[in-house]
Protein backbone atom coordinates (compact mmCIF):
# COMPACT_ATOMS: atom_id res chain seq x y z
CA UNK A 1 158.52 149.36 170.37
CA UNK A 2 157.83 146.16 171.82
CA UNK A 3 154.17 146.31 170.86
CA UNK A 4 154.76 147.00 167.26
CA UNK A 5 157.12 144.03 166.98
CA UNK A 6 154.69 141.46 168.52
CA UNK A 7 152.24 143.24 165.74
CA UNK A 8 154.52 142.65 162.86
CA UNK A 9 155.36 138.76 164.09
CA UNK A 10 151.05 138.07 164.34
CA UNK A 11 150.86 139.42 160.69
CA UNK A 12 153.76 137.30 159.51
CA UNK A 13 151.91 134.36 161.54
CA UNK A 14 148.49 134.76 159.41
CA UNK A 15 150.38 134.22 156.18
CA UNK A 16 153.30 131.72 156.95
CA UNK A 17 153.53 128.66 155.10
CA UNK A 18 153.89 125.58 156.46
CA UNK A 19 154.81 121.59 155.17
CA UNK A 20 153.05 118.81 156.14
CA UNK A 21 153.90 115.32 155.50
CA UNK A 22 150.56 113.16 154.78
CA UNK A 23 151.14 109.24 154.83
CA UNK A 24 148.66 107.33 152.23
CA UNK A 25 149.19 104.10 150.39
CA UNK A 26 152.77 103.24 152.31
CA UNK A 27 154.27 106.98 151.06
CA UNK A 28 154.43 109.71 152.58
CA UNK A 29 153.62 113.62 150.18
CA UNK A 30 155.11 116.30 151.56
CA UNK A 31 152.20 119.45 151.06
CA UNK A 32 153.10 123.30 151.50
CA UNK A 33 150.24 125.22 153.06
CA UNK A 34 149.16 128.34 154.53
CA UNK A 35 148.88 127.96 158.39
CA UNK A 36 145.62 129.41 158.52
CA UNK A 37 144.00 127.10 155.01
CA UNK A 38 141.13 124.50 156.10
CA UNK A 39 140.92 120.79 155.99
CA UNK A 40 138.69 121.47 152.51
CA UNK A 41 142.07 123.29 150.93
CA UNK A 42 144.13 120.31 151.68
CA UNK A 43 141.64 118.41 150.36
CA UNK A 44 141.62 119.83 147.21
CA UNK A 45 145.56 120.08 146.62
CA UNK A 46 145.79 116.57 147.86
CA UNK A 47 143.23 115.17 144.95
CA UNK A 48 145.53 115.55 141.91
CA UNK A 49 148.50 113.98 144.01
CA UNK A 50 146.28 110.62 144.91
CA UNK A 51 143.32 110.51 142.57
CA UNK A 52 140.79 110.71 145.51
CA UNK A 53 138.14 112.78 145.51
CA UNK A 54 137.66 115.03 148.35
CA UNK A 55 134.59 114.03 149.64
CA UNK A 56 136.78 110.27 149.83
CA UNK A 57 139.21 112.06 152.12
CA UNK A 58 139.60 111.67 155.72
CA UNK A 59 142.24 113.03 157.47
CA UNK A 60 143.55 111.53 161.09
CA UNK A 61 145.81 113.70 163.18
CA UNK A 62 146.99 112.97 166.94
CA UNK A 63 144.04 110.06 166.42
CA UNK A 64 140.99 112.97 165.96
CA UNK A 65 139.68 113.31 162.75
CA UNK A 66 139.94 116.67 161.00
CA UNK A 67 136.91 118.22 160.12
CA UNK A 68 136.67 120.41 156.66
CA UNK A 69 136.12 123.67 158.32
CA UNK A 70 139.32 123.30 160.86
CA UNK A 71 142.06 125.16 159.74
CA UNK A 72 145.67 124.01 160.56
CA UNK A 73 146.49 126.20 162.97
CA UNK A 74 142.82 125.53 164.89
CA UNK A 75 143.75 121.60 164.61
CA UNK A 76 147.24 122.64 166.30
CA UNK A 77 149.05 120.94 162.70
CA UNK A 78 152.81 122.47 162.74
CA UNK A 79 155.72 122.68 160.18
CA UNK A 80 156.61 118.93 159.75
CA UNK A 81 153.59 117.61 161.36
CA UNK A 82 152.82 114.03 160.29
CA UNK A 83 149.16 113.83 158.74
CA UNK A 84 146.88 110.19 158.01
CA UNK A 85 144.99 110.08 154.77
CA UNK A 86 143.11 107.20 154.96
CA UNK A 87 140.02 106.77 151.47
CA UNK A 88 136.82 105.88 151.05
CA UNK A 89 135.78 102.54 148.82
CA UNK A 90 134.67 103.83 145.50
CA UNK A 91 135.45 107.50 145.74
CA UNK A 92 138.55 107.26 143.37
CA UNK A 93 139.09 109.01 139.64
CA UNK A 94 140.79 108.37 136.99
CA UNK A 95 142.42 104.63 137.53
CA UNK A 96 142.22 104.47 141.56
CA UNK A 97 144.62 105.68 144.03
CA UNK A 98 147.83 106.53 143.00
CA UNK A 99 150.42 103.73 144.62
CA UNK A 100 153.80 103.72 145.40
CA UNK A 101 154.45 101.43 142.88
CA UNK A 102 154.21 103.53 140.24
CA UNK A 103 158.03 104.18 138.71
CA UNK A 104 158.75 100.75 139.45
CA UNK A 105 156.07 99.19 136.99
CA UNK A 106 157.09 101.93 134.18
CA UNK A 107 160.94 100.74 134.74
CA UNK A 108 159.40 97.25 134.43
CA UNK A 109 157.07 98.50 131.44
CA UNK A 110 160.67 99.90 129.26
CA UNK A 111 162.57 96.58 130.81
CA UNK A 112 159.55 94.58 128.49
CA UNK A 113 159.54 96.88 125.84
CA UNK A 114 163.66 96.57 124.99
CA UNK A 115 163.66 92.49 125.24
CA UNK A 116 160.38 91.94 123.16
CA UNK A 117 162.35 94.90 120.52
CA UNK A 118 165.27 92.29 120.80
CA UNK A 119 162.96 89.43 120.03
CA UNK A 120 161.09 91.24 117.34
CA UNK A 121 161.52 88.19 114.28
CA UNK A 122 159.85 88.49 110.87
CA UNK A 123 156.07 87.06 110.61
CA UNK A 124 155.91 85.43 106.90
CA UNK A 125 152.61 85.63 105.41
CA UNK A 126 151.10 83.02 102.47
CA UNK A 127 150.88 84.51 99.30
CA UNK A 128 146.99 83.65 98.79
CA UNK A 129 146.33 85.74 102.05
CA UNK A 130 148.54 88.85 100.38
CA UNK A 131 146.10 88.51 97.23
CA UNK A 132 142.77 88.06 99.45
CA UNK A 133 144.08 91.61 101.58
CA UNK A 134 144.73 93.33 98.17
CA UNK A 135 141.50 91.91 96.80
CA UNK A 136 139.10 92.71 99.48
CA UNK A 137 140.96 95.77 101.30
CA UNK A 138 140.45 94.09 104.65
CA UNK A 139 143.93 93.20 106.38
CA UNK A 140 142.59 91.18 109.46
CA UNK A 141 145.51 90.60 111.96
CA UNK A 142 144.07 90.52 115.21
CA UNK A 143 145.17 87.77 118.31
CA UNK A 144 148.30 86.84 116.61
CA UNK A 145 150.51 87.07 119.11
CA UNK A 146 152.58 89.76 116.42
CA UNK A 147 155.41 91.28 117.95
CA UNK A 148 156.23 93.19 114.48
CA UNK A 149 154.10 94.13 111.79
CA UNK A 150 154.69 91.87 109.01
CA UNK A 151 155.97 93.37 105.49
CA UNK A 152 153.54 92.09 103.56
CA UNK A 153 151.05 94.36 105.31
CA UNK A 154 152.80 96.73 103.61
CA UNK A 155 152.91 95.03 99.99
CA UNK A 156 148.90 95.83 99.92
CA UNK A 157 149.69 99.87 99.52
CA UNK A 158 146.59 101.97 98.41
CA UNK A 159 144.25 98.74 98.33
CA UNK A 160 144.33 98.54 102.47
CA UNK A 161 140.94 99.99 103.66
CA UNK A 162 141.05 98.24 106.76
CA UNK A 163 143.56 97.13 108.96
CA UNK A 164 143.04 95.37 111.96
CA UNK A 165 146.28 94.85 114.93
CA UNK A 166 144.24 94.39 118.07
CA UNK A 167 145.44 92.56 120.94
CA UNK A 168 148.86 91.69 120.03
CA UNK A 169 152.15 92.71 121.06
CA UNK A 170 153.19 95.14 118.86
CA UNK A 171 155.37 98.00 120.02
CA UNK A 172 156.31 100.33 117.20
CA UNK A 173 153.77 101.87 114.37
CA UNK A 174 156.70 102.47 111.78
CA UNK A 175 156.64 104.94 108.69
CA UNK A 176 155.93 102.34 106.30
CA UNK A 177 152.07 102.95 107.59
CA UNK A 178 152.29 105.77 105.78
CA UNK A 179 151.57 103.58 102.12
CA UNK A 180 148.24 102.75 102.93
CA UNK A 181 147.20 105.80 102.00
CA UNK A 182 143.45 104.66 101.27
CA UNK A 183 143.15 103.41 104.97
CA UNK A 184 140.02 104.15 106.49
CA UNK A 185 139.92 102.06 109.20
CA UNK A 186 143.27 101.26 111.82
CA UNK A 187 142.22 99.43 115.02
CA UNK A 188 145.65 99.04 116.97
CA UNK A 189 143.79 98.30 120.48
CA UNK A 190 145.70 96.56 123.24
CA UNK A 191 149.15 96.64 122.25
CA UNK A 192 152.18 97.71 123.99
CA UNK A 193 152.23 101.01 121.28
CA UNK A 194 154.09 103.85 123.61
CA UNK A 195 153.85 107.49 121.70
CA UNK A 196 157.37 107.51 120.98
CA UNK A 197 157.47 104.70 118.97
CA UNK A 198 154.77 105.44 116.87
CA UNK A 199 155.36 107.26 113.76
CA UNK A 200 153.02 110.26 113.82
CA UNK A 201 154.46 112.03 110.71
CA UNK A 202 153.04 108.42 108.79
CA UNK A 203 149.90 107.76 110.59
CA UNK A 204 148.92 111.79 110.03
CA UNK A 205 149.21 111.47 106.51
CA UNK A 206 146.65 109.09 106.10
CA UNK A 207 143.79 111.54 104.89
CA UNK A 208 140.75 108.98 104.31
CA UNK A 209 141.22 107.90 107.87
CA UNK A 210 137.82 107.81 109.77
CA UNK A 211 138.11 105.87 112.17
CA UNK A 212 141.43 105.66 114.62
CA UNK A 213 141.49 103.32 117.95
CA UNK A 214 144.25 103.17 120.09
CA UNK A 215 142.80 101.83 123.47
CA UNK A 216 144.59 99.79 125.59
CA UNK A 217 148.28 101.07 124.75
CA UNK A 218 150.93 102.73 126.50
CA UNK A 219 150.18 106.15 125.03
CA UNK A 220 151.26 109.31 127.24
CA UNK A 221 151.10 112.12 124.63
CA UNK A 222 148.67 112.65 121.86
CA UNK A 223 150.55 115.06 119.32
CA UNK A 224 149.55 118.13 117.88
CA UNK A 225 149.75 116.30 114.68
CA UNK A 226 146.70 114.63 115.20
CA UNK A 227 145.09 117.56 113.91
CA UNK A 228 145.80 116.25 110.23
CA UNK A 229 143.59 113.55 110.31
CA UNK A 230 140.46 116.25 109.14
CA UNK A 231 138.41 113.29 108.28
CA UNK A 232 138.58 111.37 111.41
CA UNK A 233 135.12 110.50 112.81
CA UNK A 234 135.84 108.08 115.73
CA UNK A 235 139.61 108.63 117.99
CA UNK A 236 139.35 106.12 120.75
CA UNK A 237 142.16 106.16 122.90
CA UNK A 238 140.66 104.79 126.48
CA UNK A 239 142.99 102.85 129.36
CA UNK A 240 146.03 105.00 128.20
CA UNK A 241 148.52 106.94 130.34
CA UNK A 242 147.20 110.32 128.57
CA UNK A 243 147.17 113.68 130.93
CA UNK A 244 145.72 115.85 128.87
CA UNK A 245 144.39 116.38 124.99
CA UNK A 246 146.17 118.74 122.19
CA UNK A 247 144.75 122.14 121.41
CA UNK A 248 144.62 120.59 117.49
CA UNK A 249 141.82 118.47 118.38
CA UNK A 250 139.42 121.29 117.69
CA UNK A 251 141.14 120.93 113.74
CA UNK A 252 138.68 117.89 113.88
CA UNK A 253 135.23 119.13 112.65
CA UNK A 254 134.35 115.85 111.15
CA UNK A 255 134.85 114.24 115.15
CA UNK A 256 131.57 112.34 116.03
CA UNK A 257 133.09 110.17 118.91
CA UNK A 258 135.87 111.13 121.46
CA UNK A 259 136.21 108.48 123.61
CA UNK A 260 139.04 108.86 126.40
CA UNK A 261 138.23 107.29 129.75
CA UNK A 262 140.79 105.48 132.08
CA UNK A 263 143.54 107.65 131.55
CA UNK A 264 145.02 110.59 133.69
CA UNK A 265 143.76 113.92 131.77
CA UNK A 266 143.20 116.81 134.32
CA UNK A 267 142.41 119.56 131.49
CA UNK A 268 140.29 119.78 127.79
CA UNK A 269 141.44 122.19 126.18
CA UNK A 270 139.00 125.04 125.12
CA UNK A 271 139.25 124.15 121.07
CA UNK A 272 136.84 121.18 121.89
CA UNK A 273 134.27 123.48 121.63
CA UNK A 274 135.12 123.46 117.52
CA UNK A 275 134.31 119.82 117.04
CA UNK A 276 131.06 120.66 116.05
CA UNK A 277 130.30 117.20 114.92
CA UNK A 278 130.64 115.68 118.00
CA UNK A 279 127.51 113.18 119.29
CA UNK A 280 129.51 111.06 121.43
CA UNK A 281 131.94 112.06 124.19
CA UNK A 282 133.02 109.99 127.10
CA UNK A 283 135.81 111.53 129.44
CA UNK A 284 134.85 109.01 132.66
CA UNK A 285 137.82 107.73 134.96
CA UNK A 286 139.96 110.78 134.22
CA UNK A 287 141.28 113.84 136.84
CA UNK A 288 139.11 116.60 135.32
CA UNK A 289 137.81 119.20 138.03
CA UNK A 290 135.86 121.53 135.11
CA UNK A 291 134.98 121.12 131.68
CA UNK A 292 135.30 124.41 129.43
CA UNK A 293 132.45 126.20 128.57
CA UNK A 294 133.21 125.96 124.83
CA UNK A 295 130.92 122.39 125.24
CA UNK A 296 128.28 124.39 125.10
CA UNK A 297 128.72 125.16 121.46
CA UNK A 298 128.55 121.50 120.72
CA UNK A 299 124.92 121.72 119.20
CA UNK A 300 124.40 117.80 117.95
CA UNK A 301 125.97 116.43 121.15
CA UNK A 302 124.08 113.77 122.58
CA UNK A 303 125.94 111.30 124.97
CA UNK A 304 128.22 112.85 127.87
CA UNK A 305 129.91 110.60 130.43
CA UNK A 306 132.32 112.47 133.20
CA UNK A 307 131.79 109.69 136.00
CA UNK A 308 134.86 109.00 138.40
CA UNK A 309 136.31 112.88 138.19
CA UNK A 310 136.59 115.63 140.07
CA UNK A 311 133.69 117.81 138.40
CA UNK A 312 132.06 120.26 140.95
CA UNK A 313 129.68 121.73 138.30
CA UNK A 314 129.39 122.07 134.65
CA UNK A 315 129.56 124.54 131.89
CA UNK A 316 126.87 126.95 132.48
CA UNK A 317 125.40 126.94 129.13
CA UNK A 318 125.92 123.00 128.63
CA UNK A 319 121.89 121.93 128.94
CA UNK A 320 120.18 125.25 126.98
CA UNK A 321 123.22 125.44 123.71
CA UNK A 322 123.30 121.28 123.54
CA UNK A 323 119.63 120.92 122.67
CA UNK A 324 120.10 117.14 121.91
CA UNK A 325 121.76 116.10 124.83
CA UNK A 326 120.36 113.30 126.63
CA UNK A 327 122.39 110.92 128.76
CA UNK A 328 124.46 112.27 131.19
CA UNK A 329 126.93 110.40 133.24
CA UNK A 330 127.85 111.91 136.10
CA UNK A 331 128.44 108.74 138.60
CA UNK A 332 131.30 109.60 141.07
CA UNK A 333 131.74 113.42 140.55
CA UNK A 334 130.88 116.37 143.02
CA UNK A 335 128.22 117.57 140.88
CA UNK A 336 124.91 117.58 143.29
CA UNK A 337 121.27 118.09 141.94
CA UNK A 338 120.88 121.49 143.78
CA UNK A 339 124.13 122.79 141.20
CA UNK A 340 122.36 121.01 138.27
CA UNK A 341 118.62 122.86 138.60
CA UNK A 342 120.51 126.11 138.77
CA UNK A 343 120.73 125.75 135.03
CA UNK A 344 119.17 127.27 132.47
CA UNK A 345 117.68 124.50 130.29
CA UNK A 346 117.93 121.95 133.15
CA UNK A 347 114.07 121.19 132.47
CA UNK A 348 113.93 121.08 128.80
CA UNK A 349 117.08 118.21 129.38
CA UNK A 350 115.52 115.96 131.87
CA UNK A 351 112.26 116.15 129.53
CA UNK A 352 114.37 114.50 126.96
CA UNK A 353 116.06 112.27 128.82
CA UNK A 354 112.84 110.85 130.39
CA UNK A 355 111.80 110.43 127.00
CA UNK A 356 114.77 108.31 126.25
CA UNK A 357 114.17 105.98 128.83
CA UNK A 358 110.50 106.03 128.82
CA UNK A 359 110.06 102.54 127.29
CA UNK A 360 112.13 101.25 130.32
CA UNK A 361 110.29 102.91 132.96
CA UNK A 362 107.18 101.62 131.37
CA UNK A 363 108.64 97.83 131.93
CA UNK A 364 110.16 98.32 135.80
CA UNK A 365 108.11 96.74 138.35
CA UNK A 366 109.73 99.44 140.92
CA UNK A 367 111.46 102.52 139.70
CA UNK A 368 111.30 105.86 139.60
CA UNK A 369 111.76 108.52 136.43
CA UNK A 370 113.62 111.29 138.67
CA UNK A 371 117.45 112.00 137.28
CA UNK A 372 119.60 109.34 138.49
CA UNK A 373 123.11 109.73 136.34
CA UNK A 374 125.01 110.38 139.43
CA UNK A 375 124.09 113.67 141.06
CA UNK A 376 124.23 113.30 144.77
CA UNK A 377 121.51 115.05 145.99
CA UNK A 378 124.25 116.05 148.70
CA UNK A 379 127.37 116.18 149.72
């Protein structure tokens, strides 16, 4: 009777779960995991929480350094033990490593955005510039310290082709955008835009609209309204707070460049595969462990940068279904050159892109042809 219950508590042992407190960047994340998981599993539940890449991980315990294979109950780690994460320089995705500071600079972020609403004040405009706008279809408003959009941008109505906000201090896109319907052009870069004060509903009902740039804001959300915008050929939404990208972006068939590094995605969702138009795609600085395979149906694709994520390998049929492809980015991932000859159509791409950079080869005094986006050659 004995025997069996000493059985019973080893099986219960194997499977127990455990929580460990790991101390990084002056804060301490409490983890819950299996007794018998390795240093590699912690690893790899830790890089979402801090935005280092596995590989950048070291882990001190009792002052020994934990080896990947170890398991937690081999490196004698208990319920509540206290764990040292310390990085390595330059092995960081998306933004860096994920600080402590964090909620206090968004509470400092909505502390700005309420006292410049209060200070918002009415930006008159000379009548001869209204008539040049309406006359040309070019509303040029960039570096003018705006804190509102002013109402004669409005007055110009279906003659606006063009309108240019960049590096102000805006911090609401109101429904009145929704009168320039002719717009083909809005370039609202570094702002202080936050989703929630943009008005979607007007800014989706602009049907001409090709090109859309929104880098440099406080966006968290892209809506599934984006969608509308069927004629879009450049969204640029880089050094945003985004974490991940609607399912509506495959309503985009007319997409030639998606550009949406620095932010904090950590998914693309499969319907990327249906902007078919796409050339141009640069997802660097982001938390993205896998792409989907859909990218391999993206046939005119030609420019792919995924440096600074998580990426262990690549969608299988991503170098034989994207016969144009010929930069690849991969600076700052997992991906290794072992995983990257495995596929099929590895060949016919590095053929390409030597022939891309042939002219420069031809001009290095030192240098050497061999793939050099990134790939370790190990780990």
């Amino acid at each position: 009777m004995e025997a069996g219950k000493a059985a019973g508590t080893d099986s219960g042992e194997e499977s127990r779960m455990i929580k460990v407190n790991v101390k990084f960047g002056g804060r301490s994340i409490p983890v819950e995991i299996p007794l018998d998981s390795t240093v590699r599993d912690l690893k790899s539940i830790l890089q979402p929480l801090t935005n280092v890449l596995p590989r950048g991980q070291k882990f001190i315990f009792k002052g020994k350094v934990l080896v990947d294979e170890m398991t937690m109950r081999s490196s004698e780690i208990i319920n509540g033990s206290k764990i040292m994460l310390m990085a390595t320089q330059g092995l960081h995705q998306g933004d860096g490593p994920i600080k402590q500071e964090a909620p206090a600079i968004e509470k400092n972020l909505r502390r700005r955005t309420s006292e410049l609403l209060k200070a918002n004040k009415e930006v008159s405009v000379p009548k001869s510039q209204l008539e040049r706008w309406k006359a040309t279809g070019i509303i040029a408003l960039s570096e003018c310290n705006l804190k509102a959009i002013p109402e004669e941008v409005w007055m110009c109505g279906p003659s606006a082709r063009l309108l240019d906000l960049s590096h102000n201090s805006l911090l609401q896109l109101p429904d009145k955008i929704a009168c320039l319907s002719s717009m083909q052009k809005l370039l609202l870069n570094a702002n202080d835009l936050s989703d929630e004060l943009i008005s979607w509903e007007g800014l989706t009902s602009l049907k001409s609209l090709t090109i859309l740039s929104l880098n440099q804001n406080c966006l968290a959300v892209l809506p599934s309204a984006i969608g509308a915008l069927t004629s879009l050929r450049q969204l640029l939404v880089e050094n945003n707070k985004l974490t991940c990208l609607p399912t509506e972006i495959g309503l985009l068939t007319n997409l030639q460049t998606l550009k949406a590094a620095n932010n904090s995605i950590n998914e693309i969702p499969a319907s990327i595969g249906e902007c078919i138009s796409l050339v141009e795609v640069d997802l660097s600085s982001n938390l993205l462990v896998e792409l989907p395979e859909t990218f391999g149906n993206l046939k005119d694709l030609k420019a792919l940068y995924t440096s600074n994520n998580g990426l262990r390998s690549l969608p299988s049929t991503l170098f034989k279904m994207c016969s144009q492809l010929s930069i690849l980015d991969l600076h700052g991932t997992e991906v290794t050159m072992d995983v990257l000859r495995q596929f099929e159509g590895w060949d016919d791409f590095d053929n390409r892109r030597r022939l891309k950079h042939q002219k420069q080869l031809d001009f290095r005094v030192t240098g050497s042809a061999e793939f050099d986006e990134g790939a370790d050659k190990s780990y």
